[in-house]
Protein backbone atom coordinates (compact mmCIF):
# COMPACT_ATOMS: atom_id res chain seq x y z
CA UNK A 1 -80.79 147.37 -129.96
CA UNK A 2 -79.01 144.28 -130.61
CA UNK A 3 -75.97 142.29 -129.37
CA UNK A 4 -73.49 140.22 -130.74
CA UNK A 5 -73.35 136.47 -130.98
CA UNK A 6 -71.40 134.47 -128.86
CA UNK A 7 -69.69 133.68 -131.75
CA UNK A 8 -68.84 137.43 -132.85
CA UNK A 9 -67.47 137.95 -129.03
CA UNK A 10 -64.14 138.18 -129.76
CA UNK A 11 -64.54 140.71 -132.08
CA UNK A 12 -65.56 143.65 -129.94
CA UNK A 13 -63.75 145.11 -127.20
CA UNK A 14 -63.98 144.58 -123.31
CA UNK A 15 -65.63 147.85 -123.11
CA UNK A 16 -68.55 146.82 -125.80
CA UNK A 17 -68.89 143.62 -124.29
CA UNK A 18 -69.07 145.08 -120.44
CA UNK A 19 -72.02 147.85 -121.78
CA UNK A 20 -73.62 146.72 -125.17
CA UNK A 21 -73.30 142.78 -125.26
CA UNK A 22 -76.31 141.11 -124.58
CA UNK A 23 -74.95 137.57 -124.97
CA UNK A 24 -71.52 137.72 -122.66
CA UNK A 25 -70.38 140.11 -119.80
CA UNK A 26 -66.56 140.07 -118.71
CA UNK A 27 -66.31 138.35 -115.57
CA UNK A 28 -69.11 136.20 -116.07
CA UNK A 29 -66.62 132.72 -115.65
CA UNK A 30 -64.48 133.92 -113.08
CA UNK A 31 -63.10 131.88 -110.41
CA UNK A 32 -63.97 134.35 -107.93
CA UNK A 33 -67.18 134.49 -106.50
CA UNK A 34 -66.89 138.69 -106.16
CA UNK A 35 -66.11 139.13 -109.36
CA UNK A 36 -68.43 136.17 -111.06
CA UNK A 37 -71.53 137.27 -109.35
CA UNK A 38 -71.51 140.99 -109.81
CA UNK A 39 -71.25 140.17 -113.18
CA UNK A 40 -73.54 137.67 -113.71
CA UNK A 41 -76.09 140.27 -111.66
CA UNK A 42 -75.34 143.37 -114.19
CA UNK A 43 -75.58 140.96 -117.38
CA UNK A 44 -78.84 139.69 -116.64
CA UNK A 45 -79.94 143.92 -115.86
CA UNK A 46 -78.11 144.50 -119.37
CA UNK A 47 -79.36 141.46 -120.86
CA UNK A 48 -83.38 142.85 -119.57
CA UNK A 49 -82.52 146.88 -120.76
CA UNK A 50 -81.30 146.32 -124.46
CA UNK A 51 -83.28 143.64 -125.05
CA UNK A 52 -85.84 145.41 -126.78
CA UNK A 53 -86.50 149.43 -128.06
CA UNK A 54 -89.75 149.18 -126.35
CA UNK A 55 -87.52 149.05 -122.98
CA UNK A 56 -86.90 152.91 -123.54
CA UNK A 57 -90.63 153.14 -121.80
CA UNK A 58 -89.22 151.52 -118.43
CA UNK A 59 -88.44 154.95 -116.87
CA UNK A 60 -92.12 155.02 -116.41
CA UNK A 61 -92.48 152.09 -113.80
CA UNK A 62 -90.35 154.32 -111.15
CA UNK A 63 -92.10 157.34 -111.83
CA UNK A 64 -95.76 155.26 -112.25
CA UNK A 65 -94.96 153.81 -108.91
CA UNK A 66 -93.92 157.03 -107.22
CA UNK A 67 -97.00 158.96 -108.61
CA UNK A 68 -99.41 156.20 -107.46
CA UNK A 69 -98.41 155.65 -103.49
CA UNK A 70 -98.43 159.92 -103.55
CA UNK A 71 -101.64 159.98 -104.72
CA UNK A 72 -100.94 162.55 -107.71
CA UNK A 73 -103.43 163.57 -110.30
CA UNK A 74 -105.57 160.43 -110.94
CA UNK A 75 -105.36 160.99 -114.59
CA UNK A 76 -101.38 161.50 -114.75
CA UNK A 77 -101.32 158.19 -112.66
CA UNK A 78 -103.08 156.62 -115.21
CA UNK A 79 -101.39 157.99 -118.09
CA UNK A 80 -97.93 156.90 -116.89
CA UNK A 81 -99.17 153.82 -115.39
CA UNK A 82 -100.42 152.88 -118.88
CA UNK A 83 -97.34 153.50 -120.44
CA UNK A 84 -95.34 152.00 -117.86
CA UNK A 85 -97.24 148.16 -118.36
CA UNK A 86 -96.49 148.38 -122.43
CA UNK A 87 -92.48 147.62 -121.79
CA UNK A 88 -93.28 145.27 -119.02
CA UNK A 89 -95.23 143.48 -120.85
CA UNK A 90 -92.41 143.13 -123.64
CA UNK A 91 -90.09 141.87 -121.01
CA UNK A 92 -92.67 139.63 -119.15
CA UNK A 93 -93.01 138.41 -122.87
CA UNK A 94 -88.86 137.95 -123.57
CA UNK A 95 -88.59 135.75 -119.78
CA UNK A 96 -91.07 133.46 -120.96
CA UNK A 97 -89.42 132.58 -124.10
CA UNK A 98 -86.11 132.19 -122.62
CA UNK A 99 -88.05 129.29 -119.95
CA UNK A 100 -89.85 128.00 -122.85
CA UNK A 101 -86.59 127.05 -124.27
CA UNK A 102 -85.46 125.09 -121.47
CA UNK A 103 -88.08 123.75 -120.44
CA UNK A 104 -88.49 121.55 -124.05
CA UNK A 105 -91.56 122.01 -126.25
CA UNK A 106 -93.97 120.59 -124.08
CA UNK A 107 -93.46 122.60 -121.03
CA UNK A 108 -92.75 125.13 -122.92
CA UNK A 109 -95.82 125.61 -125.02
CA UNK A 110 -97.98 125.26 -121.84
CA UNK A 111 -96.07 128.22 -120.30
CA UNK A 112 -96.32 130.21 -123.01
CA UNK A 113 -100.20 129.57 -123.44
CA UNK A 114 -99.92 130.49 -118.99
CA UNK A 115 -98.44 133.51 -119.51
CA UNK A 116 -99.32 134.85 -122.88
CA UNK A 117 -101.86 137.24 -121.58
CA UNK A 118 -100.54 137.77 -117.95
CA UNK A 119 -100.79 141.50 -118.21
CA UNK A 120 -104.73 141.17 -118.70
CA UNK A 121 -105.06 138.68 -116.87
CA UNK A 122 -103.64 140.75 -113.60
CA UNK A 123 -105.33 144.24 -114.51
CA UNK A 124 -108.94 142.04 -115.01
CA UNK A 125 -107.99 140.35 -111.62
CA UNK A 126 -107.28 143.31 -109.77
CA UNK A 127 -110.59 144.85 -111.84
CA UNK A 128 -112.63 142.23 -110.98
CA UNK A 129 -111.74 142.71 -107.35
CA UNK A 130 -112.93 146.68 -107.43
CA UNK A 131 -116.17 145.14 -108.61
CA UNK A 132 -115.41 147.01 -112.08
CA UNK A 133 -117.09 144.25 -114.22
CA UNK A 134 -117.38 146.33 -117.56
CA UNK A 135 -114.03 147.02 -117.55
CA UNK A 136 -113.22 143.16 -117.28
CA UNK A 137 -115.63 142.30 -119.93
CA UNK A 138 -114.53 144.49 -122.26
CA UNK A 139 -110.45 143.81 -121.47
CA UNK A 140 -111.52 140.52 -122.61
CA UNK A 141 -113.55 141.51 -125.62
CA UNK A 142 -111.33 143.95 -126.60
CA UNK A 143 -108.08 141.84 -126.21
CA UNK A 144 -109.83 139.19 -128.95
CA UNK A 145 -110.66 141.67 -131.15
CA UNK A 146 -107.34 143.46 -130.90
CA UNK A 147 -105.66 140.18 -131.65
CA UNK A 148 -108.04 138.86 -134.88
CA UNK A 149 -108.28 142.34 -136.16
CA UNK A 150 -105.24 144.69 -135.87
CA UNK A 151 -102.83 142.28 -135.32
CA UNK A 152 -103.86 139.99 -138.08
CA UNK A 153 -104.81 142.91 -140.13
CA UNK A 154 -100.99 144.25 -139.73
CA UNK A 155 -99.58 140.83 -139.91
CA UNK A 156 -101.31 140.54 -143.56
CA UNK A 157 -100.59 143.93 -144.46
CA UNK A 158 -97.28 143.80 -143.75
CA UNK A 159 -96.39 140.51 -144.87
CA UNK A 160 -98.35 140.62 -148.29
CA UNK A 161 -99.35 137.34 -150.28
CA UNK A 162 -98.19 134.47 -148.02
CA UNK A 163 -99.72 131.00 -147.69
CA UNK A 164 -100.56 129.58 -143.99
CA UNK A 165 -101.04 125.64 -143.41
CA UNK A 166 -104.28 125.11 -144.06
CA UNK A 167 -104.94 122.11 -141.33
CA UNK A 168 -103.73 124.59 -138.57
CA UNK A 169 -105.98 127.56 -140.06
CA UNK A 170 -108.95 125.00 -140.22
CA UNK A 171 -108.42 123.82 -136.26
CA UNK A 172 -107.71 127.41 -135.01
CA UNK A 173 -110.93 128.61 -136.95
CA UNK A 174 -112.94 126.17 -135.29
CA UNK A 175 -111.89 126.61 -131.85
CA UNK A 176 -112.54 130.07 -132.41
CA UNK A 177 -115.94 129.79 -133.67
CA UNK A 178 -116.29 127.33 -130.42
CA UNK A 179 -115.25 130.08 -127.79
CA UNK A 180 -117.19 132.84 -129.77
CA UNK A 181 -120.07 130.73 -129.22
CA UNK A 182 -120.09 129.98 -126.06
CA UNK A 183 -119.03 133.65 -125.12
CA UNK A 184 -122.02 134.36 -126.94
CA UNK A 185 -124.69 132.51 -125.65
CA UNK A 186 -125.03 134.21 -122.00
CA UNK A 187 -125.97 136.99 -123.91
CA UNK A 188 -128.10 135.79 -126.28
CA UNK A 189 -130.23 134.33 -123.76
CA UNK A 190 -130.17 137.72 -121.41
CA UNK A 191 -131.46 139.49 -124.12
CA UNK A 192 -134.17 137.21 -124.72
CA UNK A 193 -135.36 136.75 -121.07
CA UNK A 194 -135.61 140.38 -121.26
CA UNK A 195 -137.74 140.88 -123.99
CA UNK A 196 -139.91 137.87 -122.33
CA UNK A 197 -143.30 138.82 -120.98
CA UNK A 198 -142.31 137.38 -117.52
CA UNK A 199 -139.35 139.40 -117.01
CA UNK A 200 -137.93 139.06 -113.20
CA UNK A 201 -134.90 141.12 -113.24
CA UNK A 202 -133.22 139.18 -110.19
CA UNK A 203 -134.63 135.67 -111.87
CA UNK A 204 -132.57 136.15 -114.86
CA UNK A 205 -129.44 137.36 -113.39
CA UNK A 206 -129.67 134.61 -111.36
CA UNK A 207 -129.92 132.39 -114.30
CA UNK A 208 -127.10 134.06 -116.19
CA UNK A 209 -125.03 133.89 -113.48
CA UNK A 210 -125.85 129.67 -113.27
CA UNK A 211 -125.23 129.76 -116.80
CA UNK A 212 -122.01 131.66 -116.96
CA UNK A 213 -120.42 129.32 -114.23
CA UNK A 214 -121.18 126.34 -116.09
CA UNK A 215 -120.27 127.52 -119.42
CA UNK A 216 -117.30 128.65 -117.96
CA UNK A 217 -115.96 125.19 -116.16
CA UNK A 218 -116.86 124.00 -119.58
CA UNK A 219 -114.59 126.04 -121.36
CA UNK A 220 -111.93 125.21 -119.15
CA UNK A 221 -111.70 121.39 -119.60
CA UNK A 222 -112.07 122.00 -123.20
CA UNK A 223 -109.03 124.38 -123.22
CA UNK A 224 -107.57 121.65 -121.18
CA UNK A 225 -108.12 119.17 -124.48
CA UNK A 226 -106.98 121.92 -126.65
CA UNK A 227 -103.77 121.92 -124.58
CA UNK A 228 -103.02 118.05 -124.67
CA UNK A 229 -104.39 118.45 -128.52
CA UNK A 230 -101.44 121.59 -130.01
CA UNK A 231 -98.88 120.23 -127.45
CA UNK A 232 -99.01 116.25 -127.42
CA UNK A 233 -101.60 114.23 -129.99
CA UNK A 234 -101.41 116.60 -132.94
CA UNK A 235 -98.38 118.97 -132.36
CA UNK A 236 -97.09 118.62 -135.67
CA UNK A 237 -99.86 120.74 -137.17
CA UNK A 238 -99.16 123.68 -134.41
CA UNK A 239 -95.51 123.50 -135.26
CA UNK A 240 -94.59 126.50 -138.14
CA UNK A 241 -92.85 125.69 -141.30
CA UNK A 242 -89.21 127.61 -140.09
CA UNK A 243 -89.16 125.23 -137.05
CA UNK A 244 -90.18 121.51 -139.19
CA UNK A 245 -86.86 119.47 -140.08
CA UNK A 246 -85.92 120.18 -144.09
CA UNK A 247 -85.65 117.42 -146.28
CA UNK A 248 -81.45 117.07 -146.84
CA UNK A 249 -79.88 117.98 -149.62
CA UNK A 250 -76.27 117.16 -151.18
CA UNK A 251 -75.39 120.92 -150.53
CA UNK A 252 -75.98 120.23 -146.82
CA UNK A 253 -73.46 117.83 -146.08
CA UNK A 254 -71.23 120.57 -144.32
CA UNK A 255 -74.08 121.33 -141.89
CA UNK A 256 -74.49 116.89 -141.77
CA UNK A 257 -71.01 116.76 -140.03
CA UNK A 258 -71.41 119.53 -137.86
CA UNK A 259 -69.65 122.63 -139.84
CA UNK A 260 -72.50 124.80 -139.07
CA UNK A 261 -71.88 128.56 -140.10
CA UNK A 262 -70.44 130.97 -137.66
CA UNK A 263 -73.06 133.10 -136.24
CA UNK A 264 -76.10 130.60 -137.06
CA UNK A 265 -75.56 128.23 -133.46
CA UNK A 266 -77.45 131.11 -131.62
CA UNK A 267 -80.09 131.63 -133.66
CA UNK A 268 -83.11 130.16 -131.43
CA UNK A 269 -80.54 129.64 -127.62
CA UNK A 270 -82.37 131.72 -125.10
CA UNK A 271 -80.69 134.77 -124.47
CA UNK A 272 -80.50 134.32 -120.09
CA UNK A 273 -80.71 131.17 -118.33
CA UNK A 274 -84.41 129.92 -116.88
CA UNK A 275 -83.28 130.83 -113.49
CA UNK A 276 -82.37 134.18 -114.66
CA UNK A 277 -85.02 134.40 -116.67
CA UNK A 278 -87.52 133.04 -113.57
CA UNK A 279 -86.16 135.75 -111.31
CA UNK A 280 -87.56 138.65 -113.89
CA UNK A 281 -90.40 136.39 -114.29
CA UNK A 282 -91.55 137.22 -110.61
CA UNK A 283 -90.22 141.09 -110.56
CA UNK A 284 -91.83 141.89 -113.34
CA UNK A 285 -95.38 139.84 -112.46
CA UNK A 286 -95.14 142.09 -109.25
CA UNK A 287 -94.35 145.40 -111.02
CA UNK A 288 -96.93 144.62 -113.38
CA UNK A 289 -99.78 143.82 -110.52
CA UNK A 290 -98.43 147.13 -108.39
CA UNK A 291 -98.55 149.18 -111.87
CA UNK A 292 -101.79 147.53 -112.67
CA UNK A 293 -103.41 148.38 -108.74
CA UNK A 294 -102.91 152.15 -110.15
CA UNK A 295 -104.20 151.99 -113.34
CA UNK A 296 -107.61 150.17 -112.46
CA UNK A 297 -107.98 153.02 -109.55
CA UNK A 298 -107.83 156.22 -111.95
CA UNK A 299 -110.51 154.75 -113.88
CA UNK A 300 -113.37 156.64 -112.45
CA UNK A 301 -111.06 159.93 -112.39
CA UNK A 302 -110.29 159.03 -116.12
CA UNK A 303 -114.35 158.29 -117.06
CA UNK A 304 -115.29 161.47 -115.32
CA UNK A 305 -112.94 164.08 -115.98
CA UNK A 306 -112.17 163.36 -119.95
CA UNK A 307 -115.77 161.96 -120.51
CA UNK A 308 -114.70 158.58 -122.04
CA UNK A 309 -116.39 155.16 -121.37
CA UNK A 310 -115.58 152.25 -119.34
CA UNK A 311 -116.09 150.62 -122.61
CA UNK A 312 -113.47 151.91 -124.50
CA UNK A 313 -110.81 151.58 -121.68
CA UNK A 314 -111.55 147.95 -121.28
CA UNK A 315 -111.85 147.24 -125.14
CA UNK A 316 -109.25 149.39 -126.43
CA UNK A 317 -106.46 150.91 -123.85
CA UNK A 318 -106.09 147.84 -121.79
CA UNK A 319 -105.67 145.26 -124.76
CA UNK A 320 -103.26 147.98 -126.54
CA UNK A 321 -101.06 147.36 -122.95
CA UNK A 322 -101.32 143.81 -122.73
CA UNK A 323 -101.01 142.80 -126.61
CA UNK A 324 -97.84 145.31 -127.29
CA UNK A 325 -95.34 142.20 -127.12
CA UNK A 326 -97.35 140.42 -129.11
CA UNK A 327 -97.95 142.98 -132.01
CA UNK A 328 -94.37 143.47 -132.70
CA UNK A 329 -93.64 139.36 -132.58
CA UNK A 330 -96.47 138.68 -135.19
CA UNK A 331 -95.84 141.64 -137.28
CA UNK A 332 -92.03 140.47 -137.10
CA UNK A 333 -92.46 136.91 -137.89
CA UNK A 334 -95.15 137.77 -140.78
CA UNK A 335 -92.14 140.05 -142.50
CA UNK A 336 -90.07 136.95 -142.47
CA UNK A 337 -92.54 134.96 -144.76
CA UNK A 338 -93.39 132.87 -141.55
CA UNK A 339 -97.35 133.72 -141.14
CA UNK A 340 -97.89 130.20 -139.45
CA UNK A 341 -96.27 131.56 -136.21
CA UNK A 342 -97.53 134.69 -136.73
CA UNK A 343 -101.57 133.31 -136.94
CA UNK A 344 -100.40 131.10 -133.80
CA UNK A 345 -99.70 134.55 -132.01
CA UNK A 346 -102.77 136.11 -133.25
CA UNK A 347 -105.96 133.20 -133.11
CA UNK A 348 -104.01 131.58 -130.35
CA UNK A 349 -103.54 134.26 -128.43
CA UNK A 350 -107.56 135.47 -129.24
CA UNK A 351 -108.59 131.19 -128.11
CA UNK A 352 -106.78 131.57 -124.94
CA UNK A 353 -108.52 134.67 -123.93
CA UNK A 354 -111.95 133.18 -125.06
CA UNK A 355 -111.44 129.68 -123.52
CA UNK A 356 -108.97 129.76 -120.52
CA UNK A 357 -108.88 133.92 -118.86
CA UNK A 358 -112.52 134.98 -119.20
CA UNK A 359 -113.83 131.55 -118.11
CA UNK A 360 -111.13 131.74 -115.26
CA UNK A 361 -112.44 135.32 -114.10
CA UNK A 362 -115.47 133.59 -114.06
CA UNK A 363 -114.58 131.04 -111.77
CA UNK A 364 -112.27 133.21 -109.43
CA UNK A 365 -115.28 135.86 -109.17
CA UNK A 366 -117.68 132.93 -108.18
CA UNK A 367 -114.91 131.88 -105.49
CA UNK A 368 -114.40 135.70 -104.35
CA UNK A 369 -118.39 135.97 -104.13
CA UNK A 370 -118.30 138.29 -106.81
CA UNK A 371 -121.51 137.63 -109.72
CA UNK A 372 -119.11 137.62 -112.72
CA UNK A 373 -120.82 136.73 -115.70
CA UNK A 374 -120.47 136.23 -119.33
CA UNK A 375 -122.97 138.12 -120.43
CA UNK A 376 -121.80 140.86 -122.33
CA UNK A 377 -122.88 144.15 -123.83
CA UNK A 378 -125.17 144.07 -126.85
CA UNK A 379 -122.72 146.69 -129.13
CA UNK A 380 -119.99 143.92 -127.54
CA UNK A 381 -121.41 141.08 -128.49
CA UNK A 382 -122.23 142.26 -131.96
CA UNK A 383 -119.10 143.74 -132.81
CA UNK A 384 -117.46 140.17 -131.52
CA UNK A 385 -119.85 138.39 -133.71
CA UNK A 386 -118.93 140.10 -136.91
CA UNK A 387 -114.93 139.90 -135.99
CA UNK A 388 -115.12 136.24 -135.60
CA UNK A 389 -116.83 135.80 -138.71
CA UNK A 390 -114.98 138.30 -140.96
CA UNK A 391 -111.60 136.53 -139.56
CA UNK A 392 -112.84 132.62 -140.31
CA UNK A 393 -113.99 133.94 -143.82
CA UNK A 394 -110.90 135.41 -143.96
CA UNK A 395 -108.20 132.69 -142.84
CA UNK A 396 -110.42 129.57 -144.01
CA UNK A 397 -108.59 129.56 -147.52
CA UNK A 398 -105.11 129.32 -146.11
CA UNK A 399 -104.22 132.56 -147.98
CA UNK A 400 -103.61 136.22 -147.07
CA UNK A 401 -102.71 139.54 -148.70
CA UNK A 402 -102.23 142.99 -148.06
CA UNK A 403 -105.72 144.48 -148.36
CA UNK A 404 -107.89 141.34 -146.56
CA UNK A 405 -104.93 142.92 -143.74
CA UNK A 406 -106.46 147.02 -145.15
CA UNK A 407 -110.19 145.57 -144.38
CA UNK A 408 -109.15 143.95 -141.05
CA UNK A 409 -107.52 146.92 -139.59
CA UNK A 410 -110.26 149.10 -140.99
CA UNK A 411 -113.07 146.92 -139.17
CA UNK A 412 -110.74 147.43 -135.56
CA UNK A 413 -110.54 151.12 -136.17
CA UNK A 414 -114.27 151.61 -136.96
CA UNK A 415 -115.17 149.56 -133.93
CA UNK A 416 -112.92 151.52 -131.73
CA UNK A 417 -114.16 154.73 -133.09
CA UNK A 418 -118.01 153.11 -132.38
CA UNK A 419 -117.16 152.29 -128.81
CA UNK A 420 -115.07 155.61 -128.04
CA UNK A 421 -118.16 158.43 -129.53
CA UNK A 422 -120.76 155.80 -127.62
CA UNK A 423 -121.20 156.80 -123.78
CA UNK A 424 -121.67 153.91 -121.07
CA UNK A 425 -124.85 154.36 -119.92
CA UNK A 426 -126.18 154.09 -124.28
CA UNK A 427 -123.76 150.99 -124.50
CA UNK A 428 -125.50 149.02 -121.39
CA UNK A 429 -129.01 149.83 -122.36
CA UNK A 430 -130.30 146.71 -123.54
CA UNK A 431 -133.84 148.02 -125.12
CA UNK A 432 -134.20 146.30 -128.65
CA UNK A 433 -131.12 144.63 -128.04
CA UNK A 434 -132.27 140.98 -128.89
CA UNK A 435 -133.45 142.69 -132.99
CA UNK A 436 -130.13 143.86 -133.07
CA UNK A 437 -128.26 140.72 -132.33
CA UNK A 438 -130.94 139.10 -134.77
CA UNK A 439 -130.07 141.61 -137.42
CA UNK A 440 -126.35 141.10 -136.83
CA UNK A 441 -126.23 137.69 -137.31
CA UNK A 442 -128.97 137.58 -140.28
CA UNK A 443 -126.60 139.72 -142.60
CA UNK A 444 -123.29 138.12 -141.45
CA UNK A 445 -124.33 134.58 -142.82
CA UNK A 446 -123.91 134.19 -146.37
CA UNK A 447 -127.23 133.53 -148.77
C-alpha cells in the first residue's frame, strides 16, 4: 500500500488524497482550528493504517484485547495475541524511523538501537516478572539466532552475490564473537561446577548468579562504548554505501544547482512529524505491553494442552513477533543491492540483544529480587555456539551469495525443528552436558 509524493499531490483527486494519501490530507493547513485538527488527527490514523500490508493484522489487537480481559480459551488468547504483536511491531518499527529522522543521526541511531527490540524487550519484562525464566532465556537466544540465521540467510538468498564493507563486517563480527562469549561463559562454568566432585547445588547458583550480574554490568558499559564507537568516533564505517556522499560528476550539475527530479525530494523525509510519530510511539508501547500481559499468561495453557516446550516458544514464536519489522526491512534493503544496511539490521540487531537486553534483564531481575541469570540451556548454548561461528565464517570475507543464504536458513530450520520435537524437562537436564559443549566447540574450530 503506498501513497503518493508530495510532489505527485496534485495529481490525484480530493477524494484519493482524503482516503489513500499517506503524505497529505485535505484540510491539513487550514486556518481553522476545526477543520485543521480533525484532519491532522485522521492523517496521522491514515498515515499509521496504509503504512504497511502487515497493518491488515491490526484487527487482532481489539479482538486480542477483548479475548484477554474475558478470560476466553487460553490458547485462542494466545493465538490472536501473537498475531496481534507482529503488526505492532511493524508500526512501533515505522514511529521510530520517522523520530530518527528528526532527531539527526546521532540521536537518531541511539533511538533506533533503544527501540529496535522493544517488543522482546516488553514480553521478556513482563516474563521475567511471572518468574518464567526459560521463556526469557530463550526470547533472547532465539531472537539472535533468528536474526544471524533466517534473516541473514533470506537477506543472502534473496539478494544473491553482493559485496558488504569489509571494515564494518570485521567490527560487527567481533562484537559478536564478544557477546557470544560472554553469554557463554555462565554456562560453561555451570556445567563444569556440576560435573565437579564438590557439587553444592545452592553454592553454584549462587555463584552463577554473582557471575551473571557482573558479566552483565560489563556488557552494558561495553555496549555503552559500542554506542559512542558506530555513532560518534568511527561512524563512517556504520554508515551504508546508498547513504555516503557520491563523488560529482559533470552529469550532475542539474542536481549541483538545486534542479533535483520531481518525485526524488521525499525519498528518505519521514512520513509524520516526531510529535506525531511520539504519540504512536507511546500507544503502541502500551498496546504492545497489554497484548504482551496476555500472551506470557497462556503460556502454561499453550505448554500443556498442545504439548510444546517453553523452549520453542521463547526461541522461536516470540522472536518470529518481535523480528517481523525487521525481516521485511533487511530482506528489502538486500533486494536493492544495499546488504550494508541490511547486515546492520541483522548483526546489529543480534549485538544489541547479546550486549544491551539480556544483560538489562539481568540487572532489572537483580533489582526486582528475581535470580536472573545467564546461564543458559546446554542444547541453547550449543546451538548459539555453532550460529555465531557459522555466521563470522560466513560474513568475514565481505561476500555473500544465494546458497551461504540456502545453508543459513537451513541451520535456523533444523534448530527449530531440534528445539520443537525436544520436550522441556530433556532440554534442562544438564547430565553430560559439559562433553557436549566440549564436543561442540572441538568440531566447530577449524584444524
Amino acid at each position: 500500500m503506498g501513497g503518493s509524493s508530495p510532489a505527485q499531490n496534485r495529481i490525484h483527486s480530493d477524494t484519493y488524497r482524503f482516503f489513500l494519501d499517506l503524505w497529505y490530507t485535505p484540510g491539513m493547513d487550514s486556518d481553522n482550528a476545526l477543520v485543521k485538527f480533525p484532519a491532522q488527527m485522521w492523517h496521522i490514523i491514515k498515515a499509521t493504517l496504509l503504512r504497511s500490508k502487515i497493518n491488515i493484522l491490526l484487527f487482532c489487537v481489539p479482538i486480542g484485547l477483548v479475548a484477554g480481559m474475558t478470560g476466553m480459551d487460553p490458547v485462542a488468547v494466545f493465538v490472536i495475541n501473537f498475531f496481534a504483536i507482529i503488526p505492532l511491531a511493524a508500526v512501533l518499527s515505522n514511529a521510530t524511523e520517522d523520530i530518527s529522522a528528526k532527531l539527526g543521526e546521532q540521536l537518531g541511531g541511539l533511538l533506533n538501537a533503544t527501540f529496535g527490540n522493544a517488543v522482546e524487550l516488553i514480553v521478556s519484562v513482563i516474563a521475567l516478572k511471572e518468574r518464567q525464566y526459560a521463556v526469557v532465556k530463550s526470547s533472547m537466544i532465539g531472537s539472535i539466532l533468528s536474526n544471524l540465521l533466517l534473516v541473514m540467510g533470506m537477506c543472502f538468498f534473496f539478494g544473491g552475490l553482493k559485496n558488504m564493507r569489509d571494515d564494518a563486517a570485521q567490527t560487527t563480527c567481533s562484537l559478536l564473537m564478544l557477546a557470544a562469549a560472554s553469554m557463554v561463559v555462565p554456562s560453561a562454568l555451570s556445567m563444569v561446577m556440576q560435573s565437579s566432585s564438590n557439587n553444592d547445588p545452592d553454592e553454584r547458583q549462587q555463584t552463577i548468579l554473582n557471575l551473571s550480574r557482573g558479566t552483565a554490568i560489563i556488557l552494558l558499559i561495553m555496549y555503552a562504548f559500542y554506542l559512542n564507537f558506530s555513532l560518534r568516533t568511527h561512524h563512517n564505517l556504520f554508515v551504508p554505501k546508498s547513504k555516503q556522499q557520491p563523488q560529482r560528476s559533470p552529469g550532475d550539475e542539474e542536481e549541483a544547482n538545486g534542479e533535483v527530479p520531481v518525485g526524488s525530494e521525499c525519498e528518505d523525509e519521514p512520513l509524520l512529524g516526531a510529535w506525531a510519530s511520539g504519540a504512536i510511539l507511546i500507544v503502541t508501547t502500551v498496546l504492545v505491553a497489554v497484548c504482551a500481559d496476555y500472551l506470557v499468561d497462556s503460556i502454561d495453557a499453550l505448554v500443556e494442552r498442545a504439548n510444546i516446550s517453553r523452549n520453542f516458544i521463547g526461541l522461536i514464536l516470540i522472536p518470529i513477533v518481535g523480528n517481523a519489522a525487521e525481516h521485511v526491512t533487511a530482506v528489502v534493503v538486500a533486494v536493492k543491492n544495499n546488504m550494508d544496511l541490511a547486515m546492520q539490521v541483522a548483526i546489529g540487531s543480534s549485538i544489541q540483544i547479546a550486549m544491551f537486553v539480556t544483560p538489562f534483564l539481568v540487572v532489572l531481575g537483580w533489582i526486582m529480587g528475581h535470580d536472573m541469570t545467564m546461564r543458559f540451556e546446554t542444547f541453547e548454548t550449543i546451538a548459539f555456539i555453532l550460529a555465531v561461528l557459522v555466521v563470522i565464517y560466513t560474513v568475514q570475507d565481505g561476500k555473500s551469495n544465494y546458497l551461504e543464504g540456502v545453508m543459513l536458513m537451513a541451520m535456523y530450520v533444523i534448530i527449530a525443528v531440534a528445539f520443537f520435537a525436544a520436550p522441556s524437562d530433556g532440554l534442562s537436564n544438564e547430565d553430560a552436558g559439559l562433553d557436549a559443549f566440549k564436543a561442540a566447540i572441538k568440531s566447530s574450530i577449524p584444524s
